[in-house]
Protein backbone atom coordinates (compact mmCIF):
# COMPACT_ATOMS: atom_id res chain seq x y z
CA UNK A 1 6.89 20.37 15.00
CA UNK A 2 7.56 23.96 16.61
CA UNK A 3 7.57 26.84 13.83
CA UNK A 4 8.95 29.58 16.48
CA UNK A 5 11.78 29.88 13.51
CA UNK A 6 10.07 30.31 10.02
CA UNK A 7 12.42 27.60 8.22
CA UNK A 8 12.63 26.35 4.66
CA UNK A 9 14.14 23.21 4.07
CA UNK A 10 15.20 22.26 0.20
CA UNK A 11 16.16 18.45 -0.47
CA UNK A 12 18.25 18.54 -3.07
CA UNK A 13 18.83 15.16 -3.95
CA UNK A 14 20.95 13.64 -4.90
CA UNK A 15 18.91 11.85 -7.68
CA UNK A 16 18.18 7.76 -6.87
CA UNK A 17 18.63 8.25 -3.69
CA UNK A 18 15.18 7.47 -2.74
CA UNK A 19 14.09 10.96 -3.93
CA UNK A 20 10.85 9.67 -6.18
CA UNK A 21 9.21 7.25 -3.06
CA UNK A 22 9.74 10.63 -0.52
CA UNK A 23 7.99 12.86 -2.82
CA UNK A 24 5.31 10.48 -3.39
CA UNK A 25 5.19 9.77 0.30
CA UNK A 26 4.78 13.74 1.42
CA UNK A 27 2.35 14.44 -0.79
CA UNK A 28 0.30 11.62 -0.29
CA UNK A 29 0.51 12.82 3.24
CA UNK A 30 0.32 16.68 2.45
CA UNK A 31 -2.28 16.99 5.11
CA UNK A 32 -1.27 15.54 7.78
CA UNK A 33 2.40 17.14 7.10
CA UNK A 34 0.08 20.73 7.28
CA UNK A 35 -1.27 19.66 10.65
CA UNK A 36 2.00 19.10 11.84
CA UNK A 37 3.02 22.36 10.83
CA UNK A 38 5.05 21.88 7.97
CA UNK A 39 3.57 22.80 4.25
CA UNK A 40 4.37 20.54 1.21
CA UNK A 41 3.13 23.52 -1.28
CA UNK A 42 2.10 22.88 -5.00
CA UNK A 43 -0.48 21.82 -7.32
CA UNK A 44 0.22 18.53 -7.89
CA UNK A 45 3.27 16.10 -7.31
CA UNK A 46 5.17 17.37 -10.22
CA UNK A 47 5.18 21.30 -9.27
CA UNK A 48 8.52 21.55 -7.28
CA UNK A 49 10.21 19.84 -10.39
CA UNK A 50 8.22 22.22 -12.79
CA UNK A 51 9.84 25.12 -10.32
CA UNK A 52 13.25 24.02 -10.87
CA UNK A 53 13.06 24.15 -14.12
CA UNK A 54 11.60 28.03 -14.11
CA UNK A 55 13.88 29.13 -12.04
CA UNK A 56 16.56 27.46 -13.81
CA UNK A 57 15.58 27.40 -17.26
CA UNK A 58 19.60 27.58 -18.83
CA UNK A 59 19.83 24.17 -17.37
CA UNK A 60 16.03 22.44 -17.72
CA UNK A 61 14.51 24.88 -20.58
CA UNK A 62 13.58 21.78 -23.23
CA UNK A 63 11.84 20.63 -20.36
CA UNK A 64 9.21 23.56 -19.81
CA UNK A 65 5.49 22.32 -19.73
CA UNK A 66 2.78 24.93 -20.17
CA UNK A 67 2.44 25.55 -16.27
CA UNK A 68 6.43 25.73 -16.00
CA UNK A 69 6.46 29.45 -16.40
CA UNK A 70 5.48 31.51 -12.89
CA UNK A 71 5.79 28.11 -10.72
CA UNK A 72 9.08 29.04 -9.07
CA UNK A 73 7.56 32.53 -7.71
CA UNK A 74 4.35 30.89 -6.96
CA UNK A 75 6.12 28.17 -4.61
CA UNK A 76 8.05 31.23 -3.01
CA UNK A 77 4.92 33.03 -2.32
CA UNK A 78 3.75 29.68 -0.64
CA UNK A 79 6.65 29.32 1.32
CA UNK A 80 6.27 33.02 2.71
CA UNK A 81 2.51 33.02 2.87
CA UNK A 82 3.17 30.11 5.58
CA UNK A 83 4.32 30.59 9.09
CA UNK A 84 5.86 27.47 9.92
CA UNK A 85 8.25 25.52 8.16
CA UNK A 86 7.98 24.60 4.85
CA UNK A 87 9.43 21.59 2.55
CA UNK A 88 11.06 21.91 -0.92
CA UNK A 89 11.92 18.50 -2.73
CA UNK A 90 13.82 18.20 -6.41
CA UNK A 91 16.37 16.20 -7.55
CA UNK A 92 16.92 18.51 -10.46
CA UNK A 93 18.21 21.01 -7.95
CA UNK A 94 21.94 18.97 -7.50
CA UNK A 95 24.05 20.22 -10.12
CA UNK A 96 23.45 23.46 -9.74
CA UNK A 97 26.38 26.34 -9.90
CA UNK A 98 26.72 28.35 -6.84
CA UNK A 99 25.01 31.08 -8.98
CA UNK A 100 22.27 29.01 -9.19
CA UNK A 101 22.01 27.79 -5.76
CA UNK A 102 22.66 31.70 -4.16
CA UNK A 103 19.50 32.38 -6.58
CA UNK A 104 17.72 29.98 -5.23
CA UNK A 105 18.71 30.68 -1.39
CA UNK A 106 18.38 34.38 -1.96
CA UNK A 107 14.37 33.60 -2.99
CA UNK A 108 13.55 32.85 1.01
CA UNK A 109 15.09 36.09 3.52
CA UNK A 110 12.08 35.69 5.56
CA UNK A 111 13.25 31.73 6.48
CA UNK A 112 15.74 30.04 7.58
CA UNK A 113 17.20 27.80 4.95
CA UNK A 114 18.60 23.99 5.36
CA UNK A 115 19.70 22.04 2.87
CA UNK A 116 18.93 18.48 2.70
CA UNK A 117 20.80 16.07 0.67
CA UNK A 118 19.77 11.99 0.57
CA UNK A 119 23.08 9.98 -0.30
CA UNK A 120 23.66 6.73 -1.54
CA UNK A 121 26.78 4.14 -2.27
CA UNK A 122 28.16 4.72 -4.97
CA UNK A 123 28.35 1.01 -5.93
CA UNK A 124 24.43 0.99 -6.11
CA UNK A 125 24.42 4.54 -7.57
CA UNK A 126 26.12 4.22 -10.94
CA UNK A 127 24.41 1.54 -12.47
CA UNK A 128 20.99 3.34 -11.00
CA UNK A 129 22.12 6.21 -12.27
CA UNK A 130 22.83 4.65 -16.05
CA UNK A 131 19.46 3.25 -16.14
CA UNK A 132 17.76 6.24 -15.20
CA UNK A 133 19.99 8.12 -17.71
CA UNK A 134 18.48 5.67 -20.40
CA UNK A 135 15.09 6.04 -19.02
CA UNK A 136 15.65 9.94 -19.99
CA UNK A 137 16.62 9.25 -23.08
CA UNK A 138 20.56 9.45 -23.12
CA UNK A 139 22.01 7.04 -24.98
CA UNK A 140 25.50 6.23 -23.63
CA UNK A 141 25.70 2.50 -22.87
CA UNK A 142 26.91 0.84 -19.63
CA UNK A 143 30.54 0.15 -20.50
CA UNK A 144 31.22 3.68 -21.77
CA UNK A 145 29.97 5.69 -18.72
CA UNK A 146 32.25 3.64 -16.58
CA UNK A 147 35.30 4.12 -18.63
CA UNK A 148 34.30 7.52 -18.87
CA UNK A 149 34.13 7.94 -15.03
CA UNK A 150 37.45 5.86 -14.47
CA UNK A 151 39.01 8.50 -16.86
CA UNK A 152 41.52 11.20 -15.34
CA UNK A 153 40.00 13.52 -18.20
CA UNK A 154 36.35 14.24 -17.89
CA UNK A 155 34.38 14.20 -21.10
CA UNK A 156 31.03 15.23 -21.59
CA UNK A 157 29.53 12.12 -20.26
CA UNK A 158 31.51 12.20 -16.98
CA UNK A 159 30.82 15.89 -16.55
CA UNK A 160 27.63 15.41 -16.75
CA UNK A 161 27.04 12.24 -13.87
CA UNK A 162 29.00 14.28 -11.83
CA UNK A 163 27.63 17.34 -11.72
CA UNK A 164 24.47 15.46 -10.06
CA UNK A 165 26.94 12.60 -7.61
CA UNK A 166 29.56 14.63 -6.59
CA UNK A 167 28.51 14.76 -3.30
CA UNK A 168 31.45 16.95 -1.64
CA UNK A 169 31.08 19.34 -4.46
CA UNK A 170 27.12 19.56 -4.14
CA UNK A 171 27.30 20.30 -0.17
CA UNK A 172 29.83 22.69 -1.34
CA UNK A 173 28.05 24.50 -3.46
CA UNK A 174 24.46 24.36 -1.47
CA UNK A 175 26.32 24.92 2.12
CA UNK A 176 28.13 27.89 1.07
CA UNK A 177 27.11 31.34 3.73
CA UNK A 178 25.25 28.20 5.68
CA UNK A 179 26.40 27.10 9.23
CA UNK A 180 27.35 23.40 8.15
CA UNK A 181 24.48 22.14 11.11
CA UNK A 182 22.02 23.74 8.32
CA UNK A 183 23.19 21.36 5.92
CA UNK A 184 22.00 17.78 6.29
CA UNK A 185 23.07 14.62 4.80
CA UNK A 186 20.86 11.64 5.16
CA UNK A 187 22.48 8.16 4.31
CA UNK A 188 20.20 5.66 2.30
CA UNK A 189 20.44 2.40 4.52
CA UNK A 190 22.16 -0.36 2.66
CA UNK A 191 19.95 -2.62 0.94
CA UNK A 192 18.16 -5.41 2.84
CA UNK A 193 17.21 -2.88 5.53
CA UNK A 194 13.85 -2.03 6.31
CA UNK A 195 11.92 -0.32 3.66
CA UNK A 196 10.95 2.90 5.81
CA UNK A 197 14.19 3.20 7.08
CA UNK A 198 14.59 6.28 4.81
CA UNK A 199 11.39 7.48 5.92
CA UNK A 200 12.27 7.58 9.28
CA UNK A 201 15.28 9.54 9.02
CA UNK A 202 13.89 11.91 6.82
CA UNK A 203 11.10 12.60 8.98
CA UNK A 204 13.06 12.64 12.06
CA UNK A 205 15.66 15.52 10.75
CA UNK A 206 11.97 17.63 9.86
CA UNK A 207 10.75 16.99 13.18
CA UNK A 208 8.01 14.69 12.43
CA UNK A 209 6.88 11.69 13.99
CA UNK A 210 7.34 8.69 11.22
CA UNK A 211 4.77 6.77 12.72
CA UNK A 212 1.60 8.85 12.16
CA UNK A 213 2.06 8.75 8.28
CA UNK A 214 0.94 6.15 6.15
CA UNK A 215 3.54 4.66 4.20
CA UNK A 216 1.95 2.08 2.40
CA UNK A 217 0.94 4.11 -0.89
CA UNK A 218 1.08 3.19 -4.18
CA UNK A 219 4.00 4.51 -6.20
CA UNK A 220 3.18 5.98 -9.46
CA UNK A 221 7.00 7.24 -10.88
CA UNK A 222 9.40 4.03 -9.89
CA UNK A 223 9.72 1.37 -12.16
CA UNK A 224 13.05 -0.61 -12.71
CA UNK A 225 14.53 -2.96 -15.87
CA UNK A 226 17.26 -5.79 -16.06
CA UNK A 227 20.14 -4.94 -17.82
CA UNK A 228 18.95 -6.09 -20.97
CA UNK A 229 16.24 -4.69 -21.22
CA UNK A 230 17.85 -1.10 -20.42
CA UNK A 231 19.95 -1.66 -23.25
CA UNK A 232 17.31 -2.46 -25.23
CA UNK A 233 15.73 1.29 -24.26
CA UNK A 234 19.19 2.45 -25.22
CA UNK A 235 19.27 1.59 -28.66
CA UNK A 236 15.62 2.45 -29.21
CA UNK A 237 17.19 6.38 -27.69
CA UNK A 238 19.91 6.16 -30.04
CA UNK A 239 17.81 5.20 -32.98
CA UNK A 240 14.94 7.74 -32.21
CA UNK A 241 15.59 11.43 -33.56
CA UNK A 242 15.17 14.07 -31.23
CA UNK A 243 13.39 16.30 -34.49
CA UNK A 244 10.59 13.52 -34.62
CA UNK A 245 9.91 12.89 -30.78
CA UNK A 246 10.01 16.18 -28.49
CA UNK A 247 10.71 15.40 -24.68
CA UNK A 248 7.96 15.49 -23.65
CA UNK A 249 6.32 13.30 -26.52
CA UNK A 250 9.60 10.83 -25.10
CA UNK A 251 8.47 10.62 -21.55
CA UNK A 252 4.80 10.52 -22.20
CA UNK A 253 5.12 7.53 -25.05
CA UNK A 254 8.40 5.87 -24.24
CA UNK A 255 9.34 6.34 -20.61
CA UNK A 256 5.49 6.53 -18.96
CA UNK A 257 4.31 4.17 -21.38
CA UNK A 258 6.52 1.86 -23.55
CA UNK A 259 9.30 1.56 -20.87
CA UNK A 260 7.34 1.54 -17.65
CA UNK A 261 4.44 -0.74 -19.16
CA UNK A 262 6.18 -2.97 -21.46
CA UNK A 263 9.61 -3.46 -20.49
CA UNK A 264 9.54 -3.53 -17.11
CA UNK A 265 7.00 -6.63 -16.73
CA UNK A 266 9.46 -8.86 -18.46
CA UNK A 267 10.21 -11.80 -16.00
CA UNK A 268 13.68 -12.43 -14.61
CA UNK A 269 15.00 -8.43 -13.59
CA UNK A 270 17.97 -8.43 -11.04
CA UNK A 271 19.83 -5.56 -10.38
CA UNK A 272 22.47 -4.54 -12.29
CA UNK A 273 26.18 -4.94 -10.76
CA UNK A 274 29.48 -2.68 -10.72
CA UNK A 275 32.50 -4.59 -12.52
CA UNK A 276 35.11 -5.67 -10.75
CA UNK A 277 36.98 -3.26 -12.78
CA UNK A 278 35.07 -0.61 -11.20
CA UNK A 279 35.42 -1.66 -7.49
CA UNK A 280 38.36 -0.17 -6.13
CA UNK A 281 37.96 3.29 -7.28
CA UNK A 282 34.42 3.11 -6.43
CA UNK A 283 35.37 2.31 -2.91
CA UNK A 284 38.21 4.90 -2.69
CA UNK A 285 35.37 7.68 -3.85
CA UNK A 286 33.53 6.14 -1.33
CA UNK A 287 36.00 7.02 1.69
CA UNK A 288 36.81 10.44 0.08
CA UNK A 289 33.14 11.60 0.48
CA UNK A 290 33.06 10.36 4.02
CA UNK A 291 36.02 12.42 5.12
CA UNK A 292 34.63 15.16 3.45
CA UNK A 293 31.14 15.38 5.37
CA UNK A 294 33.04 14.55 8.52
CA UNK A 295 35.70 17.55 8.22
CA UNK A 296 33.26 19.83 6.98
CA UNK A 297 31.18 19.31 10.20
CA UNK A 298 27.75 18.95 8.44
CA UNK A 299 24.68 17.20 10.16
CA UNK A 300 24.73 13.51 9.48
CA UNK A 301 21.33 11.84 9.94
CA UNK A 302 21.93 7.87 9.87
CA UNK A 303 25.45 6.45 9.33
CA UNK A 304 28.31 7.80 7.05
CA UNK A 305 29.46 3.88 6.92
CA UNK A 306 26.17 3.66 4.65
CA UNK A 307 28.33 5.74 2.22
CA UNK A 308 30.58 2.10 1.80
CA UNK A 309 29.84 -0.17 -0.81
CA UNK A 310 28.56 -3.48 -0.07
CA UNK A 311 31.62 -6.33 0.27
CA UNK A 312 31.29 -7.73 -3.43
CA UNK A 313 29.66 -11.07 -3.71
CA UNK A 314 32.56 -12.39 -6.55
CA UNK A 315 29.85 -13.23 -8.94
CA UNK A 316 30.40 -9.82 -10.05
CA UNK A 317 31.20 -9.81 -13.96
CA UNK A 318 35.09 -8.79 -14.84
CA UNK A 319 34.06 -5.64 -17.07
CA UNK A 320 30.90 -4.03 -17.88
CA UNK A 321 31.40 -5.46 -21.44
CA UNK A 322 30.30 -9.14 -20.14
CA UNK A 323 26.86 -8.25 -19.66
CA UNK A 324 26.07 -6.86 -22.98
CA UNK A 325 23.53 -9.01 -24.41
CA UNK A 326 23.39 -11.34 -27.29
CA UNK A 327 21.45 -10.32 -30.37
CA UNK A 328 18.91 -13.30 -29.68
CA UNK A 329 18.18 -11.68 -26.53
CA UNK A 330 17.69 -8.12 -27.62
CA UNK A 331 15.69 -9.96 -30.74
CA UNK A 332 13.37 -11.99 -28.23
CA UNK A 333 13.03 -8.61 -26.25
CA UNK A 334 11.98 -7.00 -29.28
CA UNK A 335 9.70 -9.45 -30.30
CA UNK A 336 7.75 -9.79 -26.76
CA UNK A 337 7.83 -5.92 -27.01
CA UNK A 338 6.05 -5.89 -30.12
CA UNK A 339 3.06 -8.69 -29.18
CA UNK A 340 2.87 -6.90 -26.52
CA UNK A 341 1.96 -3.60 -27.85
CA UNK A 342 -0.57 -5.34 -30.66
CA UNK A 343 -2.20 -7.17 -27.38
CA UNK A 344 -2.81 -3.84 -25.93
CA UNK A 345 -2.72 -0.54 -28.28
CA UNK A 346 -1.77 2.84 -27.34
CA UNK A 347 -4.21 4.36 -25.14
CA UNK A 348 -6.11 1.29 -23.55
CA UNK A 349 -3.79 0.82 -20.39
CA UNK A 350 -3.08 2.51 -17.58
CA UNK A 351 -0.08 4.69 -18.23
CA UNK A 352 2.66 5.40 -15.42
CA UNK A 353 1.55 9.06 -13.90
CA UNK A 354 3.77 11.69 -11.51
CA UNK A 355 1.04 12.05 -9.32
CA UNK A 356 -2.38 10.31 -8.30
CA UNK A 357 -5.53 11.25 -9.95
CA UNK A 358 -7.58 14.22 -9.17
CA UNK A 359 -11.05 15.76 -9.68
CA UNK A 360 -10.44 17.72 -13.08
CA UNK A 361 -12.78 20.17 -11.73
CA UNK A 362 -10.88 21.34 -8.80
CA UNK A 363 -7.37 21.46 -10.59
CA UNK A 364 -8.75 23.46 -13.37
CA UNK A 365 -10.12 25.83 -10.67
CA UNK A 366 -6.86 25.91 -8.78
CA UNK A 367 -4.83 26.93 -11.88
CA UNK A 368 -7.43 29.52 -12.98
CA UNK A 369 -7.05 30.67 -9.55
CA UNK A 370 -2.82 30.48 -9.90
CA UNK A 371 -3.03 32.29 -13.19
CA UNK A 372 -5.05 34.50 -12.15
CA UNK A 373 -2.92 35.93 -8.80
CA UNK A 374 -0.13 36.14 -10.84
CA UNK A 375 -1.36 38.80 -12.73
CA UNK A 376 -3.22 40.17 -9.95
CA UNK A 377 -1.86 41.59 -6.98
CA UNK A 378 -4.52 41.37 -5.02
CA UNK A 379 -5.56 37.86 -5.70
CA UNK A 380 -2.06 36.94 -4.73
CA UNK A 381 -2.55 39.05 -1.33
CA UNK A 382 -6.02 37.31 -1.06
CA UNK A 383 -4.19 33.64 -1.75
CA UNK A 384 -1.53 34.16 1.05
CA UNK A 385 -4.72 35.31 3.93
CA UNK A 386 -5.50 31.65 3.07
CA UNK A 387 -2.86 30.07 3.24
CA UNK A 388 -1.90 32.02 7.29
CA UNK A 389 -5.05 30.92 7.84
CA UNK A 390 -4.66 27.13 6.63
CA UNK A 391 -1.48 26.99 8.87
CA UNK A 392 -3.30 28.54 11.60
CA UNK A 393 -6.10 26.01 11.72
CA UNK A 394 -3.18 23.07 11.08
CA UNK A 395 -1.35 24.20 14.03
């Protein structure tokens, strides 16, 4: 990678889209990404989404964790402290309002910025989507988001899938002032492809050579559930009471733990299909977004056809109401839930992390150090002399 042009690229989603394995991937190959010229900056694998959520805290503030405040600024001050280019990468960026997006594009005058935006079928999307939802705690079942997204009137549950999936309107909204070359749209292969597929046209569009990285890393964040078992979570959201769990009590206890632990090593998962009632629209989306990055002229890295659903297989169940399960399977889930949980109590397995295990020494030394240049000007000039001089010995 040349850095004759300071750049700063910001993936932006869209959420399942491959997102989680990328992260994981860059930062377990943060530095040989910094020999190659381009910096993957933070503290750990969760600090760009910590930064979204500072810099956007209307949007993400009952997510805020004790290091959320000054993250956004810090990861600026990375960006600029580093001559070449430099790689931001959160999800939680997609729905933002062009406000939001001009602050965020405003932060970086000393780069050029490109905005990067993975893409997925819609087909495989919503029901990905719905799980995740219920993985966050939302409670709206399976049947009810689709007739909700089939709906000419958008209600709250609609707005809100949207405001993440709308792909024309998120390239809208990110690409505004930009030449539409700066913005990029990578297309997720369809599924049966090779599993680095992704990798290799995300790296390519950075300038990177796919081959040098190691891809074969354990991934700490991705976990997946039948459709019975995500219903399951769902009424376990709908009966818990946001007064008596926090969020972050949620995603340590049921998402990390209870979900990612328990749930998901039940036998017999399979993913989790689109109606039939659901397929035509779904496809006519489908060719709308296509148009849309063609006319637009933005830079398409893999195929637009990618965008098209999969021909169905005809298994596919009439409505979404056929697969709700009976109340002997939700029972049996239940049951196996609890036998599991006696078997092995709270605290004596391993429990699904954002990001690898580090020496506690070092990253309680590298956020004394953080805190500490953000009070201090001149620790903060001191921190950017290292990091020229990190991309100077990369390079």
């Amino acid at each position: 990678m040349t850095s004759a042009t300071r750049r700063v690229y910001l993936h932006i989603g869209l959420p399942k889209t491959g997102t989680t394995s990328l992260q994981e991937l860059l930062w377990h190959n943060r530095e040989v990404l910094a020999a190659d010229g381009l910096s993957f900056p933070g503290h750990d694998l969760g600090a760009h989404h910590r930064a979204v959520a500072d810099v956007h805290p209307g949007r993400y503030g009952g997510w805020r964790e004790a290091r959320t405040p000054g993250s956004w600024a810090w990861l600026v001050e990375q960006a600029k402290a580093h001559e070449g280019a430099t790689l931001i990468s959160s999800e939680l960026l997609a729905p933002a309002s062009p406000e939001e997006a001009r602050q965020v594009v405003d932060a970086f005058p000393f780069a050029e910025v490109h905005i990067v935006c993975t893409v997925r079928d819609l087909a495989r999307q919503i029901p990905s989507v719905w799980q995740e939802n219920v993985k966050t705690r939302q409670s709206t079942s399976y049947p009810d988001l689709l007739a909700s997204l089939r709906s000419a009137d958008l209600d709250d549950t609609a707005r809100l899938f949207w405001d993440y999936q709308d792909l024309p309107r998120v390239l809208e909204t990110w690409g505004a002032g930009l030449p539409p070359e700066r913005v990029h749209v990578v297309t997720v292969p369809p599924r049966g492809g090779r599993s680095d597929a992704l990798w290799e046209r995300f790296a390519s569009l950075l300038g990177l050579d796919p081959t040098t990285y190691e891809t074969d890393i354990p991934h700490y964040g991705n976990f997946s559930l039948g459709y019975a078992e995500t219903e399951f979570l769902r009424r376990v959201n709908d009966a818990l009471g946001e007064d008596d769990v926090t969020w972050l009590q949620y995603a340590a206890r049921v998402k990390d733990d209870f979900a990612a632990n328990t749930l998901s090593a039940r036998s017999g998962r399979g993913s989790i299909p689109l109606p039939k009632q659901d397929q035509d629209w779904v496809r006519e989306t489908a060719e709308r977004y296509i148009a849309t990055v063609s006319e637009r002229g933005y830079d398409v890295v893999g195929d637009l056809a990618d965008l098209r659903p999969a021909e169905p297989r005809g298994d596919e169940p009439a409505t979404a109401d056929a697969l709700t399960p009976s109340d002997e399977e939700l029972a049996e889930i239940a049951m196996e839930s609890v036998v599991e949980l006696l078997k092995h109590p709270a605290g004596s397995r391993r429990v699904m992390k954002r990001k690898p295990p580090k020496a506690a020494t070092a990253v309680k030394l590298r956020h004394f150090v953080m805190r500490l240049s953000e009070r201090h000007p001149q620790v903060m000039s001191a921190r950017r002399a290292y990091w020229r001089a990190r991309a100077k010995i990369g390079r």
